[in-house]
Every structure is written in structure tokens, then in C-alpha cells.
Protein backbone atom coordinates (compact mmCIF):
# COMPACT_ATOMS: atom_id res chain seq x y z
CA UNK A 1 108.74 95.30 105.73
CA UNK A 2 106.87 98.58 104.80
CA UNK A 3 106.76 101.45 106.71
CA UNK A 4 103.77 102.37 108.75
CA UNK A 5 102.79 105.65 108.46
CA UNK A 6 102.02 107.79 112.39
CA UNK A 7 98.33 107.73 112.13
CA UNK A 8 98.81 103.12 112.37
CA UNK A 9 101.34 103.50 114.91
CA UNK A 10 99.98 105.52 117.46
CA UNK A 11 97.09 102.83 117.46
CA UNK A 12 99.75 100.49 118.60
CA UNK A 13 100.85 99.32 122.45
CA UNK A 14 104.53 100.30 123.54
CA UNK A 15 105.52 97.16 123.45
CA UNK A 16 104.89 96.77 119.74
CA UNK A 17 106.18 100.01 119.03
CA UNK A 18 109.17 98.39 120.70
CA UNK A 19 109.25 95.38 118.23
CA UNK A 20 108.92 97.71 115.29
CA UNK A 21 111.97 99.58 116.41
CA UNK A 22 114.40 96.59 116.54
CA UNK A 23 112.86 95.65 113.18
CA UNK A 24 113.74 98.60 111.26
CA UNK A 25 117.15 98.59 113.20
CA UNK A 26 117.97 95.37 112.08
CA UNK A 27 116.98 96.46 108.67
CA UNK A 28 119.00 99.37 108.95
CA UNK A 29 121.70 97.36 109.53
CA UNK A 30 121.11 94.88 106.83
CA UNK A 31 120.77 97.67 103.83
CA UNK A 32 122.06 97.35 100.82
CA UNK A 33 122.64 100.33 97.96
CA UNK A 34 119.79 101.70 98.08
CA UNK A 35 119.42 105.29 99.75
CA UNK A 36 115.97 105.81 99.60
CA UNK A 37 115.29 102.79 102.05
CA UNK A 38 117.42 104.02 104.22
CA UNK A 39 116.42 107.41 104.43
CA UNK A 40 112.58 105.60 105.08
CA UNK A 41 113.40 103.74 107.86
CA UNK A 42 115.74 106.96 109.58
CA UNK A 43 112.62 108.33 109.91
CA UNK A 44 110.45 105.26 111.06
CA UNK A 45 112.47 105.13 113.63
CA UNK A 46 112.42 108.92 114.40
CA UNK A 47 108.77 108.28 114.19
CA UNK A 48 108.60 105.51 116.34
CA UNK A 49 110.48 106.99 119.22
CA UNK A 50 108.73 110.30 119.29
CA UNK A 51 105.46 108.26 119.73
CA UNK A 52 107.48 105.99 122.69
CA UNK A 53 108.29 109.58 124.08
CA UNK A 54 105.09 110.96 124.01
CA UNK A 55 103.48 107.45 125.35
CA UNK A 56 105.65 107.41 128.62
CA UNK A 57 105.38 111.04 129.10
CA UNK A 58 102.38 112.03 131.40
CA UNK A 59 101.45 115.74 131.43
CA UNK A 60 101.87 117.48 134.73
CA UNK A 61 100.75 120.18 134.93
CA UNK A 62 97.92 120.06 132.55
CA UNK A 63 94.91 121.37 134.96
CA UNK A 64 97.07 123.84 135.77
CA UNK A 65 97.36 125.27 132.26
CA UNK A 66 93.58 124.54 132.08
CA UNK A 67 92.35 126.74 134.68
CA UNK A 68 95.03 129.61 133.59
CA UNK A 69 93.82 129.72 129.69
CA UNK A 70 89.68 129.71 131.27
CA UNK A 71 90.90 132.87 133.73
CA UNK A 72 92.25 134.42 130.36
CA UNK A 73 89.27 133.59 128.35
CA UNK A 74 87.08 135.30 131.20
């Protein structure tokens, strides 16, 4: 399986996200002599959790931050 590059993934749902990961785990697991695969798929999976981070993370106190940048600005 090729790696998808950020810009595909973050078009994805978390739940595919979630299939990716065990993909590439199961590749991971699976590799043979050959470095450069692995080194690709260390960081899909980097990848692919920093996108399930940022997906389940909900910013709170983002008005907050608004309004105190606009007072600055002003």
C-alpha cells in the first residue's frame, strides 16, 4: 500500500484514519530488509496520529484568543 501524503488524509473521517493506522502497523510488522519502507510508514503513522489528535481536539478557548488579538490590533 502507498503512502498517502497529509493534504489526502486530512480529507478523510476518523474512522478511516483509524483503518489506515492498523494497516501500516501490520505492515510495519510484516517488513522485510528494506529500510526505506520502514522509515515511510514511521512517519505515516506519525502522520496519521497527529491528524487523529488534532481531529478529537476541540479548541477552547479560541474566542477568547479572538477578542484578545482584535483589543491588540485596536
Amino acid at each position: 500500500m502507498a503512502v498517502a501524503k497529509t493534504k489526502d488524509l486530512r480529507a478523510l473521517p476518523r474512522d478511516e484514519l483509524q483503518k489506515r493506522l492498523e494497516t501500516y502497523r501490520r505492515e510495519m510488522l510484516e517488513l522485510g530488509d528494506n529500510p526505506k519502507k520502514g522509515m515511510n510508514l514511521r512517519r505515516a503513522i506519525a502522520r496519521i496520529l497527529t491528524l487523529m489528535n488534532e481531529k478529537g481536539k476541540v479548541p477552547a478557548k479560541a474566542p477568547a484568543a479572538k477578542k484578545a488579538a482584535e483589543k491588540k490590533v485596536k
